[in-house]
N, C-alpha and C. Protein backbone atom coordinates (compact mmCIF):
# COMPACT_ATOMS: atom_id res chain seq x y z
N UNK A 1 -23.26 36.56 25.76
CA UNK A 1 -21.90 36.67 25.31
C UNK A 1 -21.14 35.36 25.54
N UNK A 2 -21.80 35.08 26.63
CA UNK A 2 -20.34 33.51 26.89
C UNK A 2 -20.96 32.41 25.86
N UNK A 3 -22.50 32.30 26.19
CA UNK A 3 -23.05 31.49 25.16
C UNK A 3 -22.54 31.33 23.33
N UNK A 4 -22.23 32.53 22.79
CA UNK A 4 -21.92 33.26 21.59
C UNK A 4 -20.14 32.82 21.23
N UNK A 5 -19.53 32.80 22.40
CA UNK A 5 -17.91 32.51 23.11
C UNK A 5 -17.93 30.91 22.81
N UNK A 6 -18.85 30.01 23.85
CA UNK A 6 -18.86 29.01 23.87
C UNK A 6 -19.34 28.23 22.19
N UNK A 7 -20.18 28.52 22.02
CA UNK A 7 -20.38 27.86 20.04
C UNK A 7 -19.14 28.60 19.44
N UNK A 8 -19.23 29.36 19.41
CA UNK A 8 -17.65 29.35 18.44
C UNK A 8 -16.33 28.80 18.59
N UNK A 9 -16.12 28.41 19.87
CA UNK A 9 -14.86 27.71 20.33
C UNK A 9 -15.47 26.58 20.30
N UNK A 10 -16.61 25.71 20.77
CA UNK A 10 -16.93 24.19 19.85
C UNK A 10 -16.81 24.32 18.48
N UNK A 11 -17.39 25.17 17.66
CA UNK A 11 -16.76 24.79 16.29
C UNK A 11 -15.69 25.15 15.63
N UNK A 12 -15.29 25.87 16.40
CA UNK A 12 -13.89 25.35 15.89
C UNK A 12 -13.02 24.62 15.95
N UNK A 13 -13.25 23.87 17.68
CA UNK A 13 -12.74 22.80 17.93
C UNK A 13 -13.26 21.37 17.04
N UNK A 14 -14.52 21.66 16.75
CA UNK A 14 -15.00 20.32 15.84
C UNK A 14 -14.51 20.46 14.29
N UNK A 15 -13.90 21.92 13.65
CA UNK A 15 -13.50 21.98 12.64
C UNK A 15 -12.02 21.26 12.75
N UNK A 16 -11.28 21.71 13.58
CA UNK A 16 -10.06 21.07 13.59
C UNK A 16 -9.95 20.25 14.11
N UNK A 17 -10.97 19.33 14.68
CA UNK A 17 -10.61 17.81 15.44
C UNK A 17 -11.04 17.31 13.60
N UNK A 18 -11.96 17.52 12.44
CA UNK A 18 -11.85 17.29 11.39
C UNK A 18 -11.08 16.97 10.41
N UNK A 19 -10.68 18.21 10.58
CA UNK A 19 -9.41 18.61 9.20
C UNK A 19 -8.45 18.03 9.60
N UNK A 20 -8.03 17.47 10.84
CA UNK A 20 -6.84 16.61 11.75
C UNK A 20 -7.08 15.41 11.43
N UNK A 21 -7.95 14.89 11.26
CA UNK A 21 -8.58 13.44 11.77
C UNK A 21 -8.15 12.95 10.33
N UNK A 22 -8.79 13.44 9.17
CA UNK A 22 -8.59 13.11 7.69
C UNK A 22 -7.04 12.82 7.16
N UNK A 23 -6.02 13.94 7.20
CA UNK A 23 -4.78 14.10 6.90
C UNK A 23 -4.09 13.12 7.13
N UNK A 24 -3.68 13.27 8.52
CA UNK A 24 -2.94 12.73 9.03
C UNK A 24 -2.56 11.34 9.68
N UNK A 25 -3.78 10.65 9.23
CA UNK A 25 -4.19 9.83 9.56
C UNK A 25 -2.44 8.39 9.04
N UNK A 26 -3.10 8.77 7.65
CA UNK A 26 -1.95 8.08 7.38
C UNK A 26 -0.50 8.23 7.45
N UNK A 27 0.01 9.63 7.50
CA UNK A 27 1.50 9.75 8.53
C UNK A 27 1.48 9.07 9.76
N UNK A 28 0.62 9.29 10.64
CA UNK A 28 0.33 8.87 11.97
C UNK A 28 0.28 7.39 11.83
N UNK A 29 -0.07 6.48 11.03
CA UNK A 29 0.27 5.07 10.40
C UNK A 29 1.91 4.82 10.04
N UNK A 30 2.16 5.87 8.98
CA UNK A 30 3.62 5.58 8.52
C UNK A 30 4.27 5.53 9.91
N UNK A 31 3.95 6.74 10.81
CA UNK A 31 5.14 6.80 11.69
C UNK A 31 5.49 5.72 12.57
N UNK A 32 4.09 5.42 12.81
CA UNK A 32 4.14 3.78 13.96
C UNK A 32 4.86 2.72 13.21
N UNK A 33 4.74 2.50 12.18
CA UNK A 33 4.82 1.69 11.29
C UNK A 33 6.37 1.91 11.39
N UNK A 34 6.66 2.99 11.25
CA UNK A 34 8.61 3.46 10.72
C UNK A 34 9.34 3.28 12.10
N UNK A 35 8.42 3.47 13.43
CA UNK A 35 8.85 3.59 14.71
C UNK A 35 9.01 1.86 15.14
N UNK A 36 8.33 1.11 15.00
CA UNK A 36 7.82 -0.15 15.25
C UNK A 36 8.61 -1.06 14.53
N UNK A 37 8.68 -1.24 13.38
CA UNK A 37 9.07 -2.60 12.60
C UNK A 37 9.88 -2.12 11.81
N UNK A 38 10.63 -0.84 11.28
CA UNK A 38 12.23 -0.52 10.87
C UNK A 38 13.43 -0.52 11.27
N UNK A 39 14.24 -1.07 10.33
CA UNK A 39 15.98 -0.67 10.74
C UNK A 39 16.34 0.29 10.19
N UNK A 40 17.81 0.30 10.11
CA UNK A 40 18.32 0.99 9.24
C UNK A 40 18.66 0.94 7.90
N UNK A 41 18.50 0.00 7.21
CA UNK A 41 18.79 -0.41 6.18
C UNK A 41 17.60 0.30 4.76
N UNK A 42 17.72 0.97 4.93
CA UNK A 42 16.83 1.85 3.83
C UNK A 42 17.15 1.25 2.37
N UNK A 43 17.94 1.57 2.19
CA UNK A 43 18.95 1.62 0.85
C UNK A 43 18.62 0.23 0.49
N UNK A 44 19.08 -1.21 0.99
CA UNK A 44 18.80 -2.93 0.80
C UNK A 44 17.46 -2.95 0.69
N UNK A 45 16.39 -1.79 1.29
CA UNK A 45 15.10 -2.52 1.24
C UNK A 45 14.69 -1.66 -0.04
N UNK A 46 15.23 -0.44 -0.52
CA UNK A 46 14.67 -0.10 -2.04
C UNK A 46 15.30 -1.13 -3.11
N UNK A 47 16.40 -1.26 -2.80
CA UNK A 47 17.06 -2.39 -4.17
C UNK A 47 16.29 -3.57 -3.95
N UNK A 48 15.48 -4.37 -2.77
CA UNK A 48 14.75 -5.46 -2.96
C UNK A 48 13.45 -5.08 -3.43
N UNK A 49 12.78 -3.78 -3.60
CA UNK A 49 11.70 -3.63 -3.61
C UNK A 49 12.45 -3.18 -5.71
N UNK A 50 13.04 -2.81 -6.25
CA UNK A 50 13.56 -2.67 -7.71
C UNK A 50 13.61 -4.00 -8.08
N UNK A 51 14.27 -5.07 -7.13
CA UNK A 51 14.71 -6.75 -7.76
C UNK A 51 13.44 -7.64 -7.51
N UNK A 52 12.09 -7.23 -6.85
CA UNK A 52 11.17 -7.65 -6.74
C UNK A 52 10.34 -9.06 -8.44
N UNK A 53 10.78 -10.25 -8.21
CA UNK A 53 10.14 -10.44 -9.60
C UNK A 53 8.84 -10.79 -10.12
N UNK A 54 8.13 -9.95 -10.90
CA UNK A 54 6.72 -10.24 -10.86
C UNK A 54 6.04 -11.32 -11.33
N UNK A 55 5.36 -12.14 -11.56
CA UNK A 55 4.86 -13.51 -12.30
C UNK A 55 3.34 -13.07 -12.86
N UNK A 56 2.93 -12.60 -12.16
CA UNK A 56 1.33 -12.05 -11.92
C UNK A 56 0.77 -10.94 -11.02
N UNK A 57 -0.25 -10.70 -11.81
CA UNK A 57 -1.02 -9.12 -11.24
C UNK A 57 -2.42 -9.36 -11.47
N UNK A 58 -3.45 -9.22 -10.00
CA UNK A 58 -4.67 -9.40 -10.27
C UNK A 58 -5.57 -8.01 -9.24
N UNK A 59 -6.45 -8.14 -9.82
CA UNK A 59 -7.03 -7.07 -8.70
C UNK A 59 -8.10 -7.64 -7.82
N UNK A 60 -7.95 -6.79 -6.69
CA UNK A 60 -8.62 -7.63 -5.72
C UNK A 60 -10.71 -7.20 -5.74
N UNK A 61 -10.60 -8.12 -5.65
CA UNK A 61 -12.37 -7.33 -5.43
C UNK A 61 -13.37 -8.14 -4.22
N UNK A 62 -13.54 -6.97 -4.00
CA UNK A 62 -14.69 -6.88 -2.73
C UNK A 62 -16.19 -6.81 -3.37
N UNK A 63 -17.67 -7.44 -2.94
CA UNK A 63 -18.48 -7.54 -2.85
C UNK A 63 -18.99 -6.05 -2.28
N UNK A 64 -20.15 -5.47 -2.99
CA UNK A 64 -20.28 -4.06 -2.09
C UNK A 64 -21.76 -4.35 -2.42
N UNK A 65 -22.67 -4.14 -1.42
CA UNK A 65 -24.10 -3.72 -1.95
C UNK A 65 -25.18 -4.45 -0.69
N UNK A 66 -26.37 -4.40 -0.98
CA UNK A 66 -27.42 -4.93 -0.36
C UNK A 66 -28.19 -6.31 -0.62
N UNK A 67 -28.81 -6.45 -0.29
CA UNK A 67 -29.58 -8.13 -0.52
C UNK A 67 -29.90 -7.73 -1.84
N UNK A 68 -29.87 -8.61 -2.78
CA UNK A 68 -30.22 -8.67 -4.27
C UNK A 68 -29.68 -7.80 -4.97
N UNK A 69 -29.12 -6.83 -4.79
CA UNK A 69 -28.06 -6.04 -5.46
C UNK A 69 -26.56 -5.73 -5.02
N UNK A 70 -25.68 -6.91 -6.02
CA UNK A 70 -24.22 -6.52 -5.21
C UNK A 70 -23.59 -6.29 -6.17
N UNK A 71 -22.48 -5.61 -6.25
CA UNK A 71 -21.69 -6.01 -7.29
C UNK A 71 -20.24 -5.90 -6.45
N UNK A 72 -19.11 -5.73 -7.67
CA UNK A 72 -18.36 -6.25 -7.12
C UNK A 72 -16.98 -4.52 -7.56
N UNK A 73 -16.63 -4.27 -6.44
CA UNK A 73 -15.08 -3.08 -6.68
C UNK A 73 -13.57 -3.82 -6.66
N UNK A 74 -13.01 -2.90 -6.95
CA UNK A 74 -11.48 -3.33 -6.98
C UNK A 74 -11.30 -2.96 -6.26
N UNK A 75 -10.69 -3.79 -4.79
CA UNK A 75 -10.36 -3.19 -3.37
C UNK A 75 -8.72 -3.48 -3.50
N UNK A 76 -7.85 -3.55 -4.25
CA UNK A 76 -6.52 -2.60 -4.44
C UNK A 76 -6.13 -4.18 -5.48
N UNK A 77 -4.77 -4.71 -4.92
CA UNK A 77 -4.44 -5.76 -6.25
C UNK A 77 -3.44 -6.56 -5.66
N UNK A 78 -3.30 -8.06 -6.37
CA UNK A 78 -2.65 -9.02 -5.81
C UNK A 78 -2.06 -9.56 -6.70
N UNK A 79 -0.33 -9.42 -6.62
CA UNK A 79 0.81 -9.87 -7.62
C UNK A 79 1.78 -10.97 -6.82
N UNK A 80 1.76 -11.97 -7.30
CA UNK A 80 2.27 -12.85 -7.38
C UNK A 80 3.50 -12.86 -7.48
N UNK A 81 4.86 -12.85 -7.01
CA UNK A 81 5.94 -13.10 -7.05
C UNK A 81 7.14 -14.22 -6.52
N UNK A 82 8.07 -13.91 -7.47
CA UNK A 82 8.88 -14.88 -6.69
C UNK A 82 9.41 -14.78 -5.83
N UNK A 83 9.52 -15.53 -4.43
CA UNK A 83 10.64 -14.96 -3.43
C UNK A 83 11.90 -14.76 -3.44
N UNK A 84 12.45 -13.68 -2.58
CA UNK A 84 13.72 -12.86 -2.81
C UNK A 84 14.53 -14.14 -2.37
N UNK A 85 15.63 -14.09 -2.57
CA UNK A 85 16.62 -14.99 -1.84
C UNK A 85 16.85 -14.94 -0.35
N UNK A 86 16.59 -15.91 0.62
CA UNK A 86 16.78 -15.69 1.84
C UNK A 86 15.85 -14.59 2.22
N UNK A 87 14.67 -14.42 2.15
CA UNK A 87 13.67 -13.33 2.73
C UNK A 87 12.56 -14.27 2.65
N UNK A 88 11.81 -14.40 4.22
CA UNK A 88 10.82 -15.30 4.37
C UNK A 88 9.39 -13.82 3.79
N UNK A 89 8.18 -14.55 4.17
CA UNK A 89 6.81 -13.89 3.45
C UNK A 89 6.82 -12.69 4.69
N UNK A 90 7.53 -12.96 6.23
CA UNK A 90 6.55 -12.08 6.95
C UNK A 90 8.16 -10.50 6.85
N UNK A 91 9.28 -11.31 6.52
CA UNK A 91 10.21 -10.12 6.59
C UNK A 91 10.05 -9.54 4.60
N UNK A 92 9.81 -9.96 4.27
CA UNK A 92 9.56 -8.99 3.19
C UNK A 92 7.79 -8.43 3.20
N UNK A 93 6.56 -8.42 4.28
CA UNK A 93 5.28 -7.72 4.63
C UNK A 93 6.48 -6.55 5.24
N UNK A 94 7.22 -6.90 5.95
CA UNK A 94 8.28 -5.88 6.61
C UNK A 94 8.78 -4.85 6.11
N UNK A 95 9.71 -5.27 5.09
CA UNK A 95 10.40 -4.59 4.31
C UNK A 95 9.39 -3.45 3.47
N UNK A 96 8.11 -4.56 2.75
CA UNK A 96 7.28 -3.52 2.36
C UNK A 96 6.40 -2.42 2.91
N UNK A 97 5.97 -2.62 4.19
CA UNK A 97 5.83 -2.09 4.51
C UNK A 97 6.14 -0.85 5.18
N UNK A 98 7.94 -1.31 5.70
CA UNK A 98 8.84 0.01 6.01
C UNK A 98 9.06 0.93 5.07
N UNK A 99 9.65 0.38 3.83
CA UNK A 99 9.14 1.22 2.18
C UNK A 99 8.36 1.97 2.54
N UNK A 100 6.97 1.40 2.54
CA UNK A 100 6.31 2.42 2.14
C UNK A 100 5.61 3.59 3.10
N UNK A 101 6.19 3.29 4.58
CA UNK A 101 6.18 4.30 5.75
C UNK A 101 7.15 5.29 4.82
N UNK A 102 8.39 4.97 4.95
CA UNK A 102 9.47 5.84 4.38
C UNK A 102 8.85 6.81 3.67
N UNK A 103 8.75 6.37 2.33
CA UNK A 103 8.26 6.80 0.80
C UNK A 103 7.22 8.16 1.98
N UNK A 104 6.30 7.11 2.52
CA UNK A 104 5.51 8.01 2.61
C UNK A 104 5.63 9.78 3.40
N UNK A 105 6.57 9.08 4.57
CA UNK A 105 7.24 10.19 5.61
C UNK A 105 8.48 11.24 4.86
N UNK A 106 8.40 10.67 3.39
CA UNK A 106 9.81 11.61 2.81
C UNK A 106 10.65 11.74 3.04
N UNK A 107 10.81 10.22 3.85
CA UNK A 107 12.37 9.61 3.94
C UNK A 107 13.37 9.05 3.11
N UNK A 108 12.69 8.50 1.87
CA UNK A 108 12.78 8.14 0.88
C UNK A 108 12.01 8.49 -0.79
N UNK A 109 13.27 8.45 -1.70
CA UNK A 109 12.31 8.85 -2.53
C UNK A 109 11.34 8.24 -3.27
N UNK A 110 9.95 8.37 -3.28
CA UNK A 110 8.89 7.79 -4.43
C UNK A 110 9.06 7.55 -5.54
N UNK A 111 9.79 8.13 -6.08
CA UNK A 111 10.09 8.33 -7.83
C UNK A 111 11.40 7.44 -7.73
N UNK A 112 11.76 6.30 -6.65
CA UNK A 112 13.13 6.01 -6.60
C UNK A 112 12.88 4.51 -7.79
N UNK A 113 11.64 3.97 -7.28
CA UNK A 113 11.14 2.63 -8.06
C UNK A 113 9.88 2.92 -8.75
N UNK A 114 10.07 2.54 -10.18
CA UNK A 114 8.84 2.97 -10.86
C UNK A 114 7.83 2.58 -10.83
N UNK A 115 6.82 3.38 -10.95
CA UNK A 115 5.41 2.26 -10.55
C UNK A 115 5.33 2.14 -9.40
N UNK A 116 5.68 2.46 -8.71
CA UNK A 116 5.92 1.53 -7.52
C UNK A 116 4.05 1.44 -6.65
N UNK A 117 3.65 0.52 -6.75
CA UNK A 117 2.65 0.12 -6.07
C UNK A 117 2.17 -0.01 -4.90
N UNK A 118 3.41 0.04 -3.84
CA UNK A 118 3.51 0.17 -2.20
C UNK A 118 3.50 1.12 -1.69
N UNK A 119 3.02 2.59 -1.89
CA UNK A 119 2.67 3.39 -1.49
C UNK A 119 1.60 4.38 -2.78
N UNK A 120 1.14 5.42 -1.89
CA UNK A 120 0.37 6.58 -2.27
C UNK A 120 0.24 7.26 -1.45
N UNK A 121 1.02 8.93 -2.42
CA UNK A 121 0.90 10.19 -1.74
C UNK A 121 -0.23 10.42 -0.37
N UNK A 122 0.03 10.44 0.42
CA UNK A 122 -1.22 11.17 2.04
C UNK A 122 -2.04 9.65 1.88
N UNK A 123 -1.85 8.40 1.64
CA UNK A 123 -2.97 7.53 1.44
C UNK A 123 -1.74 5.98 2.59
N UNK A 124 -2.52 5.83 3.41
CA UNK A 124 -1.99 4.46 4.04
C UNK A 124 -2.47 3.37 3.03
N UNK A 125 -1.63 2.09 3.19
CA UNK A 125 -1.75 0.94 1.77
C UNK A 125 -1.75 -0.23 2.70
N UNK A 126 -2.43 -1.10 2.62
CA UNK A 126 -1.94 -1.94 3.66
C UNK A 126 -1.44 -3.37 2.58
N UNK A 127 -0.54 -4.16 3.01
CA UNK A 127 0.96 -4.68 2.58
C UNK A 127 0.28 -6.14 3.39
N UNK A 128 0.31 -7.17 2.63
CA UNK A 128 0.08 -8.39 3.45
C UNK A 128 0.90 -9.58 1.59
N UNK A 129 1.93 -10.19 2.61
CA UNK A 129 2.84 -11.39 2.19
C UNK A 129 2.22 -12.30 2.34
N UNK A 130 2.01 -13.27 1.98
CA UNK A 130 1.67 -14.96 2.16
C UNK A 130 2.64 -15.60 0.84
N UNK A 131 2.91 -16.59 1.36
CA UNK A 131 3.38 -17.83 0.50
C UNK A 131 2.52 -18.46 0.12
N UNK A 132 2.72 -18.69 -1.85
CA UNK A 132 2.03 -19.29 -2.12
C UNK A 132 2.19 -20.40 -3.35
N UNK A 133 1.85 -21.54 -3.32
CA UNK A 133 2.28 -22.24 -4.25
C UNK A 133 3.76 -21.85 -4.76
N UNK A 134 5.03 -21.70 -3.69
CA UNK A 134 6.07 -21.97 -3.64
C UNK A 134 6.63 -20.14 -4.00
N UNK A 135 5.33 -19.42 -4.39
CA UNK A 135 5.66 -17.98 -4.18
C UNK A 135 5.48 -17.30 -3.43
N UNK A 136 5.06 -16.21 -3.61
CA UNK A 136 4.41 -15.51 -2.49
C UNK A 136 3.46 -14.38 -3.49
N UNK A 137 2.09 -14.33 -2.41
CA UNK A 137 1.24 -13.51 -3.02
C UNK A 137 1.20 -12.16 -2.02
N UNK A 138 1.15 -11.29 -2.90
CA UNK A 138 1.49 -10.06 -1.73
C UNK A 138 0.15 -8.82 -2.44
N UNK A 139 -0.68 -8.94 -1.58
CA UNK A 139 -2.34 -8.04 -1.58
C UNK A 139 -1.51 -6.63 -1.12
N UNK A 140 -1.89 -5.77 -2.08
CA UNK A 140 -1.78 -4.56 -1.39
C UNK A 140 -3.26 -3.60 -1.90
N UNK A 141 -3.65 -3.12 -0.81
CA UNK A 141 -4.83 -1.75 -0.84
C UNK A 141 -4.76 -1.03 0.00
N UNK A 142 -5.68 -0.01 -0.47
CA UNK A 142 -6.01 1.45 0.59
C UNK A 142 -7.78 0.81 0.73
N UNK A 143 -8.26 2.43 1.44
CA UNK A 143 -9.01 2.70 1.93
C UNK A 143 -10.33 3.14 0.48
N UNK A 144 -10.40 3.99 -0.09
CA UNK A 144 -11.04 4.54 -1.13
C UNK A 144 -11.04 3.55 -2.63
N UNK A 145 -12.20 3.55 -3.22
CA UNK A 145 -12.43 2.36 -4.41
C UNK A 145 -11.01 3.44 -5.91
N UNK A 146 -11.11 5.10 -5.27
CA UNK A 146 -10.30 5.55 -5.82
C UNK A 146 -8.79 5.48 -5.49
N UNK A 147 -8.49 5.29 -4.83
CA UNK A 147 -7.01 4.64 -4.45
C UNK A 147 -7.17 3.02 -4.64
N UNK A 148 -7.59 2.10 -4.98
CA UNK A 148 -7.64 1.13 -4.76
C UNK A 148 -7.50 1.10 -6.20
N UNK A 149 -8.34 1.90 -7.02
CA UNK A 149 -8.35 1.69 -8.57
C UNK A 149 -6.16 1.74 -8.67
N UNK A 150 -5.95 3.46 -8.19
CA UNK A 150 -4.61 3.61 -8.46
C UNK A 150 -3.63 2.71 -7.91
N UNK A 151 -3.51 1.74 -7.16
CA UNK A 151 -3.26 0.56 -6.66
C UNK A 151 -2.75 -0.21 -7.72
N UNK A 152 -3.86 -0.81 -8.44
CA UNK A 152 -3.88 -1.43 -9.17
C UNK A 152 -3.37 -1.29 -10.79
N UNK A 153 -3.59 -0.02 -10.68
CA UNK A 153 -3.14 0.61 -12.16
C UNK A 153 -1.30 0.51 -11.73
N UNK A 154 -0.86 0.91 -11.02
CA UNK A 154 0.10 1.23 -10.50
C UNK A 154 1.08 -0.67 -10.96
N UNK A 155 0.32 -1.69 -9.89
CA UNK A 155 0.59 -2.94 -9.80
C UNK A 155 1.06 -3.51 -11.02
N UNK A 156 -0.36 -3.09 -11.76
CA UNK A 156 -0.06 -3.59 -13.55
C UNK A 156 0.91 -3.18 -13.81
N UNK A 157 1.27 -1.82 -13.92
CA UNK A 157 2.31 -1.14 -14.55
C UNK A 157 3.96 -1.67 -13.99
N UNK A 158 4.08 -1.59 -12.69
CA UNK A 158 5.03 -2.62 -11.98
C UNK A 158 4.98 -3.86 -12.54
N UNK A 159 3.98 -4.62 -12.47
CA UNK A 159 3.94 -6.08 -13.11
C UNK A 159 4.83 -5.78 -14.27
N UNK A 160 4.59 -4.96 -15.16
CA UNK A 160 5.00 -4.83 -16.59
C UNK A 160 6.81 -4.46 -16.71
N UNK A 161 7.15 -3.97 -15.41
CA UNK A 161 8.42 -3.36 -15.47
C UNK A 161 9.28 -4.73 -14.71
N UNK A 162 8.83 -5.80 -13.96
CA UNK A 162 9.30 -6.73 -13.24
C UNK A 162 8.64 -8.11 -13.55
N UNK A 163 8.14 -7.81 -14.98
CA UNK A 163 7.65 -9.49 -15.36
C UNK A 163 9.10 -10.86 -15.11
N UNK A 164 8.82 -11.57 -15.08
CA UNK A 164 9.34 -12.36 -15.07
C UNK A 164 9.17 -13.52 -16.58
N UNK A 165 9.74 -14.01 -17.12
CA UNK A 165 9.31 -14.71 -18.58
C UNK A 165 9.01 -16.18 -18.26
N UNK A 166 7.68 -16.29 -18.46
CA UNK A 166 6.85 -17.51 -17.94
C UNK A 166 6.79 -18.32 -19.23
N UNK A 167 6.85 -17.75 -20.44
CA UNK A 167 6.72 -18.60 -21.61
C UNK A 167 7.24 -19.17 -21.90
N UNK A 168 7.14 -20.58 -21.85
CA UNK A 168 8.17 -21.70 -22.38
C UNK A 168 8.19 -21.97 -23.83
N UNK A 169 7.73 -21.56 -24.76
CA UNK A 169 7.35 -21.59 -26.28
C UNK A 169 6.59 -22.85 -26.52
N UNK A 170 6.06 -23.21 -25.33
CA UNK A 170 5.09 -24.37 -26.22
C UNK A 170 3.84 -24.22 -27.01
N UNK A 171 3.53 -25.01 -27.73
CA UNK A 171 3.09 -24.92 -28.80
C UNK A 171 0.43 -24.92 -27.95
């Protein structure tokens, strides 16, 4: 009987150390993330993340495979923008990244910026700024080659809503 007691209370404890482990993973990200490196300013960091201007959208790809067979996935996507006024590369990784704790914790709304590429529903994104050639390139991905695809689909589609007009009409 205790034996019979004891396996069923390990698996159930191994079912729900499971079903815990998966979920929440990425709230448990947002929250550190929202606890750690946010203010209050919610509201200034969605209107910079709407005035965001795009130049370029690429997707990122990772190498996946074994000796003599590799190919190559879209491990999420990298858009090129111009910098905000007065916002260096590591306070707008900031900004985006508090976004998309928010967004994610349902502090803010998702549907507030279209497209918006800095988050996904139950999915952590990770947000990295660099300056580059006088812009800034800002990589964002998840975890899964299927979130990484929606990443990117997402990016494009943003790209498309925050192009910036690069064409000078030359010939």
């Amino acid at each position: 009987m205790k034996s019979y007691l004891f396996q069923t209370l390990a698996a159930g404890t191994l079912s729900l150390a499971a079903a815990c482990a998966g979920q929440p993973r990425a709230s448990v990200q947002a929250a550190s993330v929202e606890r750690m490196q946010c203010d209050s300013s919610s509201t200034s960091q969605d209107d910079l993340v709407r005035s965001i201007a795009v130049l370029n959208v690429q997707p990122l790809y990772s190498q996946v495979g074994s000796t003599g067979s590799t190919e190559e996935r879209v491990n999420g996507a990298k858009l090129t923008v111009r910098p905000p006024k007065g916002v260096s590369a590591e306070q707008l990784t900031r900004v985006l990244q508090c976004h998309s704790a928010r967004v994610l914790l349902g502090q803010l709304n998702g549907g507030a910026v279209r497209n918006d590429p800095y988050w996904l529903a139950d999915t952590w994104v990770t947000i990295d700024v660099k300056p580059e050639n006088g812009n800034f390139s800002v990589s964002v991905s998840a975890d899964t080659l299927r979130d990484n695809l929606q990443v990117y689909s997402r990016a494009h589609r943003y790209a498309d809503d925050h192009a910036v007009a690069t064409d000078l009409g030359l010939p």
